[in-house]
Protein backbone atom coordinates (compact mmCIF):
# COMPACT_ATOMS: atom_id res chain seq x y z
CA UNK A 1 -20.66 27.23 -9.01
CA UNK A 2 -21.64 31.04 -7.98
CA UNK A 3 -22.09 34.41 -9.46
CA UNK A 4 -23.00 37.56 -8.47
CA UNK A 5 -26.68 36.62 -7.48
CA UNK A 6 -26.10 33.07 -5.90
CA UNK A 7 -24.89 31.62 -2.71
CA UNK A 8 -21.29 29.69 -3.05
CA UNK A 9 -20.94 26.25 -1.85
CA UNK A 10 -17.84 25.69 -0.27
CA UNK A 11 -16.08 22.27 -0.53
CA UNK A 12 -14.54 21.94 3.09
CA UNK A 13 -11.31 19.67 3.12
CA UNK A 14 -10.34 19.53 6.56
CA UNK A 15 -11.58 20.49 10.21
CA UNK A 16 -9.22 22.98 10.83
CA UNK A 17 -11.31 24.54 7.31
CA UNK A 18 -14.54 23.77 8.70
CA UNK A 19 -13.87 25.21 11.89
CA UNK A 20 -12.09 28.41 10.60
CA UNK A 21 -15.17 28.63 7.97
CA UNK A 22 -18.17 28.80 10.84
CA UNK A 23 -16.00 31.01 12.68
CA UNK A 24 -15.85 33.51 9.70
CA UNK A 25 -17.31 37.04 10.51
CA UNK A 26 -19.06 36.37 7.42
CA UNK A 27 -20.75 33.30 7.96
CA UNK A 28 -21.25 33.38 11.87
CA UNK A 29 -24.74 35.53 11.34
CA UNK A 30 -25.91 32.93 8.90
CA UNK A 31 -27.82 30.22 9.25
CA UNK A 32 -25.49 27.62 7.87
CA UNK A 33 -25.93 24.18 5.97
CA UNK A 34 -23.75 21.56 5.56
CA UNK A 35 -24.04 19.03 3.21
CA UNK A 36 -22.11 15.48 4.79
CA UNK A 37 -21.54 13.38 1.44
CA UNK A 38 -20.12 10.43 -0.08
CA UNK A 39 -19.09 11.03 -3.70
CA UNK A 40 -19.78 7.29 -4.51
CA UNK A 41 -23.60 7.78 -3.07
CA UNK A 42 -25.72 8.78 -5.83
CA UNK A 43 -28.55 10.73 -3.91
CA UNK A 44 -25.49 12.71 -2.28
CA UNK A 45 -25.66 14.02 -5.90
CA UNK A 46 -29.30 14.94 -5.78
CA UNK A 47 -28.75 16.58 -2.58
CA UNK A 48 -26.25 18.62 -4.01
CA UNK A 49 -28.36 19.79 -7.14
CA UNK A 50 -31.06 20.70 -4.65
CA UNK A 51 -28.50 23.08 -2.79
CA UNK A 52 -27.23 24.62 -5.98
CA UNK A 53 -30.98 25.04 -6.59
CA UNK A 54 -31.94 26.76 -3.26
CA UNK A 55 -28.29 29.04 -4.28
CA UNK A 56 -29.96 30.18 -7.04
CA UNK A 57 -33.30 31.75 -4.76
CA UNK A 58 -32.77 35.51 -4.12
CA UNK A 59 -34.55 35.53 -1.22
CA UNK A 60 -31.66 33.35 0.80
CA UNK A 61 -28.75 35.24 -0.84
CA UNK A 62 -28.11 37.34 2.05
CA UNK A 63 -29.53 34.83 4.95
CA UNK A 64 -27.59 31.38 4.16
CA UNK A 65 -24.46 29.86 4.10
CA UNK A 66 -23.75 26.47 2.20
CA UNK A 67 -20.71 23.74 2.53
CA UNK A 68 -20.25 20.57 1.57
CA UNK A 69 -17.65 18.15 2.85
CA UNK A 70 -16.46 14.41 2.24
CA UNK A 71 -17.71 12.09 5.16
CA UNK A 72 -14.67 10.17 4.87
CA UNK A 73 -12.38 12.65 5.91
CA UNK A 74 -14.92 13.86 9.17
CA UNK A 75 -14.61 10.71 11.26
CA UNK A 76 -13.92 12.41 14.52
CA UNK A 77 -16.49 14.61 13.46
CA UNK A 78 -19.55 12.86 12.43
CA UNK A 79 -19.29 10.87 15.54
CA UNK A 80 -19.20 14.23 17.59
CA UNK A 81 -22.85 15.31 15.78
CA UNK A 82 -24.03 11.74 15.51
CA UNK A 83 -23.97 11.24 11.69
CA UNK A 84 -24.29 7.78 10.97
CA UNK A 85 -24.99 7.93 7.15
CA UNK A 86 -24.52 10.32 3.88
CA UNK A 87 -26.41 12.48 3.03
CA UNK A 88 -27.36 14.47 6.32
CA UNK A 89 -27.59 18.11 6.02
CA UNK A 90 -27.01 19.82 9.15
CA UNK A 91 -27.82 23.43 10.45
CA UNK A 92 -25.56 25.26 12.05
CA UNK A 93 -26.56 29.00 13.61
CA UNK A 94 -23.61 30.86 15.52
CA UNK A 95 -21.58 27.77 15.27
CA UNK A 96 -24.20 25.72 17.25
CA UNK A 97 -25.89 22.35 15.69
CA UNK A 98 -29.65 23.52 15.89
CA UNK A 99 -31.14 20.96 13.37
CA UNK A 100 -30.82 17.96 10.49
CA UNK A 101 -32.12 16.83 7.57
CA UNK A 102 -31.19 12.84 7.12
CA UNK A 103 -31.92 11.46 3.64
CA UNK A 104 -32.65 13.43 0.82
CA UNK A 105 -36.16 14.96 1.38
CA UNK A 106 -36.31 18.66 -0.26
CA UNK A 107 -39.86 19.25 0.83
CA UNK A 108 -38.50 19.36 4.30
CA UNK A 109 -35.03 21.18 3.53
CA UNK A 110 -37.22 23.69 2.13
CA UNK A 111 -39.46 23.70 4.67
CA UNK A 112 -36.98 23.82 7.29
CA UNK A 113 -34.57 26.35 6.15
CA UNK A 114 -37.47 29.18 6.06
CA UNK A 115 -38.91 27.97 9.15
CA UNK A 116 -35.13 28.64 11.07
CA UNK A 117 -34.68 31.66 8.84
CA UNK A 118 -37.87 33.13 10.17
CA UNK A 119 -37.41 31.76 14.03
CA UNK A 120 -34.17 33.33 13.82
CA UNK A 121 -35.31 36.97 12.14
CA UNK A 122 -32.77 37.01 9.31
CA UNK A 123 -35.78 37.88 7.36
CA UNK A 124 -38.63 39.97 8.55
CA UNK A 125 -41.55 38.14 9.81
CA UNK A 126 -44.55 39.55 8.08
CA UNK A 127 -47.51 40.28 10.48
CA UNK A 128 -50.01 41.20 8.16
CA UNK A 129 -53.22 39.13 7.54
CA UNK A 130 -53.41 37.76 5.03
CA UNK A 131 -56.02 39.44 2.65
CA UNK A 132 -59.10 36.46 1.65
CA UNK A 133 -57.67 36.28 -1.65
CA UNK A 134 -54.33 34.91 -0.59
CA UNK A 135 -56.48 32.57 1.53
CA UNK A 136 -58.53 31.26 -1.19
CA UNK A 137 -55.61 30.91 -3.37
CA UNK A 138 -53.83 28.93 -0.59
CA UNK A 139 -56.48 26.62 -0.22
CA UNK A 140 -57.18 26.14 -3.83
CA UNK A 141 -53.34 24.72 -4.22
CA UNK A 142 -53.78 22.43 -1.23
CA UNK A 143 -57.32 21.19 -2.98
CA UNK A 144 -55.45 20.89 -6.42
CA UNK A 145 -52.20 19.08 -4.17
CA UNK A 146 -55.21 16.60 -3.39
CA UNK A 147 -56.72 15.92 -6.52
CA UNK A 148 -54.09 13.77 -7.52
CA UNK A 149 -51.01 11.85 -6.79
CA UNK A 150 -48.95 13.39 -9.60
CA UNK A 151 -49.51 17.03 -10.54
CA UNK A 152 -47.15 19.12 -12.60
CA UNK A 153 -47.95 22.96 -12.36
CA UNK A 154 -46.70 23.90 -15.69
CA UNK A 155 -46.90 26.37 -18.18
CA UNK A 156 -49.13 25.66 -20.94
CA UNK A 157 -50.41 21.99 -20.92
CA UNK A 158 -48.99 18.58 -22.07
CA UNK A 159 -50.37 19.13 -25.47
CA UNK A 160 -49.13 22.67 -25.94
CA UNK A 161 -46.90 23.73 -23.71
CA UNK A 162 -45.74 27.33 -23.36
CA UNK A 163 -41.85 27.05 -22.76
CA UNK A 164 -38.98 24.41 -23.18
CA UNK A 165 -38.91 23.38 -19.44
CA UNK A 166 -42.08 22.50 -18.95
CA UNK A 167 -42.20 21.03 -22.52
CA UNK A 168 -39.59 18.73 -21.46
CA UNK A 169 -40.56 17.76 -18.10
CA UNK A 170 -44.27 16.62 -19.29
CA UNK A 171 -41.30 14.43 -21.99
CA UNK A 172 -39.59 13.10 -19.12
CA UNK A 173 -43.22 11.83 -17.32
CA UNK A 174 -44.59 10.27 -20.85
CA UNK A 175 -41.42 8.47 -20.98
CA UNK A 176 -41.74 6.87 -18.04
CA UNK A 177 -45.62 5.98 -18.53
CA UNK A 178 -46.10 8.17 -15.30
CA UNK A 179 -49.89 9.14 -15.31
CA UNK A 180 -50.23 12.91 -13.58
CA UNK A 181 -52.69 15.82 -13.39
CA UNK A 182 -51.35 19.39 -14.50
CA UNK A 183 -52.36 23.16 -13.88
CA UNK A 184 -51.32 26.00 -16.10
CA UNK A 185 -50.17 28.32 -13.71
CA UNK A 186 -50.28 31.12 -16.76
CA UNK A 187 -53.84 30.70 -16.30
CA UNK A 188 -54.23 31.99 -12.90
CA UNK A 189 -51.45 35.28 -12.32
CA UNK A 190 -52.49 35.14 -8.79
CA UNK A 191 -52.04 30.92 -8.28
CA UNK A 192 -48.88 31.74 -10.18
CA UNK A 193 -47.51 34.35 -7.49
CA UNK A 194 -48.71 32.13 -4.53
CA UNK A 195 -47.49 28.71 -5.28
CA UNK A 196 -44.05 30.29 -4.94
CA UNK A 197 -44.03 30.84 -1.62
CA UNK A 198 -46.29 27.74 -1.05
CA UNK A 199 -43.54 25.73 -1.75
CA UNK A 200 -40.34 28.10 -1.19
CA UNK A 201 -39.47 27.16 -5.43
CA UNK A 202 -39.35 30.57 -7.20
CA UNK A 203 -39.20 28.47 -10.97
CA UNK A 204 -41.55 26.59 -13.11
CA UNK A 205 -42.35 23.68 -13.79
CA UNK A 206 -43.10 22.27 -9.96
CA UNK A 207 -43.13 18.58 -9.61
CA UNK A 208 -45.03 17.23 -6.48
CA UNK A 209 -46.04 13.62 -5.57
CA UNK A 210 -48.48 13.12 -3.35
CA UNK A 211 -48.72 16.56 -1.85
CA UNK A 212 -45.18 16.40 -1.71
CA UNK A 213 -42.95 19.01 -3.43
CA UNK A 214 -40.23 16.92 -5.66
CA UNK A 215 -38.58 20.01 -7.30
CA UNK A 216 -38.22 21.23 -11.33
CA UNK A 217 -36.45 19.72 -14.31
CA UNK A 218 -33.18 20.00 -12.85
CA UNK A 219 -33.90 18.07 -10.04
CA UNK A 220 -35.99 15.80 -12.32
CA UNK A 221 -33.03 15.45 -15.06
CA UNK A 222 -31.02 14.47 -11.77
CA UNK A 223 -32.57 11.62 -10.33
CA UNK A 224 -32.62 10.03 -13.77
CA UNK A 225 -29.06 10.34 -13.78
CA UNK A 226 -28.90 8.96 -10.54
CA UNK A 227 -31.31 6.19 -11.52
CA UNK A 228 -33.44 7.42 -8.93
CA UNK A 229 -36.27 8.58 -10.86
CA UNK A 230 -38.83 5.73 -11.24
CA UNK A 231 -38.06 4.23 -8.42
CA UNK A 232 -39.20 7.83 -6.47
CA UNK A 233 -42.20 7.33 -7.59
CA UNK A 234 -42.78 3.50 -6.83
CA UNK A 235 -42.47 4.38 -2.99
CA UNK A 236 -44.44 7.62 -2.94
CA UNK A 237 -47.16 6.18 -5.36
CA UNK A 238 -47.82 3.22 -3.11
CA UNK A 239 -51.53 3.39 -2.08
CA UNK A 240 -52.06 0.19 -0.24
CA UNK A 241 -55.16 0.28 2.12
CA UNK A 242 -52.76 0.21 4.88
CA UNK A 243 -50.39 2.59 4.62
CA UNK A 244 -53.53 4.37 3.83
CA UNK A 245 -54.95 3.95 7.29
CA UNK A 246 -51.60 4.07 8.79
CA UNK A 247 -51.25 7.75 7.79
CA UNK A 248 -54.89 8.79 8.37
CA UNK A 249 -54.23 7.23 12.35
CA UNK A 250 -51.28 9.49 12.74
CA UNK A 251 -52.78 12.31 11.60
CA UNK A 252 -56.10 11.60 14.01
CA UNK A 253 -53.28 11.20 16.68
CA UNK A 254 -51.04 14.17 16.18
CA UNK A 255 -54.99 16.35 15.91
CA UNK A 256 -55.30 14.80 19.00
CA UNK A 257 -54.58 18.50 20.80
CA UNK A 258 -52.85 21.58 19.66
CA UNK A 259 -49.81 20.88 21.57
CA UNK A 260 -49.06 17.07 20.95
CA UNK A 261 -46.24 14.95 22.65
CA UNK A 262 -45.00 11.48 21.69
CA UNK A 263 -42.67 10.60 24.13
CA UNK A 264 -41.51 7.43 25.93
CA UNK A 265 -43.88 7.01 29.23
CA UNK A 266 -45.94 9.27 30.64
CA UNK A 267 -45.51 12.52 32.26
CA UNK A 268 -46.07 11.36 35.53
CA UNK A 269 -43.55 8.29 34.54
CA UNK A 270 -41.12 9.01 31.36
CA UNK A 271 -39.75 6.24 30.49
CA UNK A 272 -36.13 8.04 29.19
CA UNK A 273 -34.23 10.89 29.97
CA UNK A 274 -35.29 12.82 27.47
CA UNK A 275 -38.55 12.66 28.29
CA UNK A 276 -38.32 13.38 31.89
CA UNK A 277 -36.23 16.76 30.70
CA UNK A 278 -39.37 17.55 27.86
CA UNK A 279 -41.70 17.70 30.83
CA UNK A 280 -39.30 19.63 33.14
CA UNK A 281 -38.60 21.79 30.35
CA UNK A 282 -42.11 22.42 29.85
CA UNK A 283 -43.08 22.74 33.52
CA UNK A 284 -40.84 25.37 34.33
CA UNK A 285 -42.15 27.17 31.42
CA UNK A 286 -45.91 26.63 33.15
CA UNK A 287 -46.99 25.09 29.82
CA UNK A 288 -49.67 22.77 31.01
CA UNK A 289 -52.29 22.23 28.60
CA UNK A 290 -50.72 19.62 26.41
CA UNK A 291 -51.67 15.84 25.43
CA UNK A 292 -49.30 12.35 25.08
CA UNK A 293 -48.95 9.40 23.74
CA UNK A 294 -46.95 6.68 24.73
CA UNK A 295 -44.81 5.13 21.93
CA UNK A 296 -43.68 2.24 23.91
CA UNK A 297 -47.32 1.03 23.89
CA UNK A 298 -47.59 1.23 20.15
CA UNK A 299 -44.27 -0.02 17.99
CA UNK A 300 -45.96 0.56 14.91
CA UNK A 301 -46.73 3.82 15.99
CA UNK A 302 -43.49 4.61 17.01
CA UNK A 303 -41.65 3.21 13.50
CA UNK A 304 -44.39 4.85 11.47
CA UNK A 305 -44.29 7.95 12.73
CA UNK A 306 -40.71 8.43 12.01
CA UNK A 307 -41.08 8.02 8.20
CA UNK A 308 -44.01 10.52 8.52
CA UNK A 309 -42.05 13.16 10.41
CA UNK A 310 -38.72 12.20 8.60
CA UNK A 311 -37.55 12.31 12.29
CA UNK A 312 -35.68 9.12 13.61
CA UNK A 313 -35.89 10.33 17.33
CA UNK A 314 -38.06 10.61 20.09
CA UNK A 315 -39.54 12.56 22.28
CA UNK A 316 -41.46 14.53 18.91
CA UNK A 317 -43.57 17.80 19.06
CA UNK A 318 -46.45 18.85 16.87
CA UNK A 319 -48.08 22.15 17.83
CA UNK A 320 -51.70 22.51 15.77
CA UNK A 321 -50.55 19.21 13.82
CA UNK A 322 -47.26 20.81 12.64
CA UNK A 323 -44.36 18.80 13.41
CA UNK A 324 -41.87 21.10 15.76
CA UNK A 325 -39.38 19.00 16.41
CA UNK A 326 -37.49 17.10 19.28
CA UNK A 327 -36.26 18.07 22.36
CA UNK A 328 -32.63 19.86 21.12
CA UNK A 329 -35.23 22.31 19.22
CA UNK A 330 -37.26 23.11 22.04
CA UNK A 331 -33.85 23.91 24.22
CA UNK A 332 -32.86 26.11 21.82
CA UNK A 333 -36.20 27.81 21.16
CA UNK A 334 -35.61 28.21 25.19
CA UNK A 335 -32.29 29.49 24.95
CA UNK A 336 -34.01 32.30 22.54
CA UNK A 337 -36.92 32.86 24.54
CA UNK A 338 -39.04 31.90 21.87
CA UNK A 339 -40.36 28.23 23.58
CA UNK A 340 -43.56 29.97 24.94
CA UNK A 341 -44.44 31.52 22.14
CA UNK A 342 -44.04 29.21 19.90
CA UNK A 343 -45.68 26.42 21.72
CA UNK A 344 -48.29 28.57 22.98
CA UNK A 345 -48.76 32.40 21.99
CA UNK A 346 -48.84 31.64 18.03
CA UNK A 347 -50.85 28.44 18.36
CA UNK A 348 -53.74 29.16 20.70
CA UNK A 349 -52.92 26.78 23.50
CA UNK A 350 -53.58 27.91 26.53
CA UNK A 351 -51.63 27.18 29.88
């Protein structure tokens, strides 16, 4: 389950075990993940292969710190961090809960382990600019990410592939009748290089679904085992004119302002506590220039936007149309002294 180059994944029995292993000198400076499964629950296995994947990244080797334990045996504890279903994967940075994953949704994983990695500084935080080539690059995989629902980045193509992986992932997709798009990243050295860190996957082939990064073969091979597979692509292929329009709405609403807020009430009148402590929070950091919306005037709104931001809480941040998070993220940002600049000195809003 390790070597030399990869992170271990614990199996955690007990609580005593789970409290001695945060505690460790060796884990303490990590930013740590825990994996809450059910061995019955077949996308608890998918989870898992997408941890042993993200073990096998050199770039997290010396940054992260991954566990897995059985929810059955966590009762006491899973009430504690409000878990109320497997799989949840929850961070963990100097023993304090600082964010989740619920469901299985690697895009996001991904996405959020380098974004606490970097907020953190396990990692240097580059502050070059980037050069226009990286740019144009970037933008060219976001344009290709558009051009269709299905896109494999492979190398070689369907009809003569260059290796055995991607050879048998472009099998796996004929099998299944799935229609997709592909892009031969040995034709472009410098695509190759920057779809890497586009998606935080340091292997080829890349499977994404609607701009949505799905993983490589293993992960692939997985959710057929899991009989996950087809039906994966049943939901995220659905292109009904209304979940269409649904997701273009959002979007309009979270471009609304750079610093967005969808929160219950107003800011003159929240409607919850959490609210009212968002816009205390924010007040006493003189952040100012912000807009909201009300979800309790919209309920479709306010279910939507949950499956969009994989986030089943409210109040929600987006800062330049980037969701941020809720308000335990923004405490904590706080807590570092990093609310203000994040919210403000990064993004260009003023207060």
């Amino acid at each position: 389950m390790s070597s030399q180059n990869n992170l271990e994944v614990h199996q955690i029995a007990t609580q005593k075990d789970l409290d001695e292993y945060m505690n460790s000198s060796s884990i303490i400076n990590k930013l740590l993940l825990v994996h809450v499964e059910l061995e019955e629950i077949p996308v608890c296995k998918t989870v898992n292969e997408a941890l042993l994947a993200i073990s096998r990244n050199e770039e997290f080797h010396q940054q992260l710190a991954i566990c897995r334990l059985n929810a059955d045996h966590f009762s006491d504890f899973l009430t504690l961090q409000n878990v109320n279903a497997a799989p949840t994967v929850l961070f963990y940075y100097h023993t304090k809960l600082i964010d989740r994953v619920d469901g299985f949704n690697q895009s996001d994983l991904l996405k959020k382990i380098q974004y606490h990695i970097n907020k953190i500084g396990l990692t240097p935080i580059t502050t070059e600019i980037k050069s226009n080539t990286d740019i144009n690059v970037e933008n060219r995989i976001k344009n290709l990410l558009k051009s269709s629902q299905v896109i494999l980045f492979m190398k070689g193509t369907p009809t003569d592939p260059q290796c055995g992986f991607s050879r048998q992932a472009c099998h796996i997709l004929d099998e299944y009748k799935i229609k997709y798009n592909y892009f031969d990243v040995l034709s472009d050295q410098n695509l190759r290089e920057q779809l890497k860190i586009y998606s935080n996957w340091n292997t080829y082939p890349q499977l994404y679904i609607n701009g949505e990064l799905i993983g490589g073969l293993d992960i692939m091979k997985q959710m057929i085992e899991n009989g996950e597979f087809q039906s994966k692509f049943q939901q995220q292929l659905k292109t009904n004119g209304k979940d269409q329009n649904m997701k273009k709405y959002l979007e309009n609403l979270i471009n609304q302002a750079p610093l967005m807020l969808f929160i219950k009430g107003t800011s003159e009148t929240p409607k919850c506590g959490f609210t009212k402590e968002l816009i205390n929070l924010l007040n006493q950091a003189n952040i100012k220039n912000y807009k909201t919306f009300d979800i309790l005037q919209d309920e479709n709104v306010r279910q939507k936007l949950k499956e969009y931001s994989s986030w089943q809480t409210y109040p929600q941040i987006y800062v330049n149309g980037q969701f941020i998070g809720g308000l335990d993220i923004l405490k904590q940002m706080n807590e570092e002294g990093t609310l203000v600049q994040t919210l403000t000195g990064n993004q260009g809003v003023a207060v």
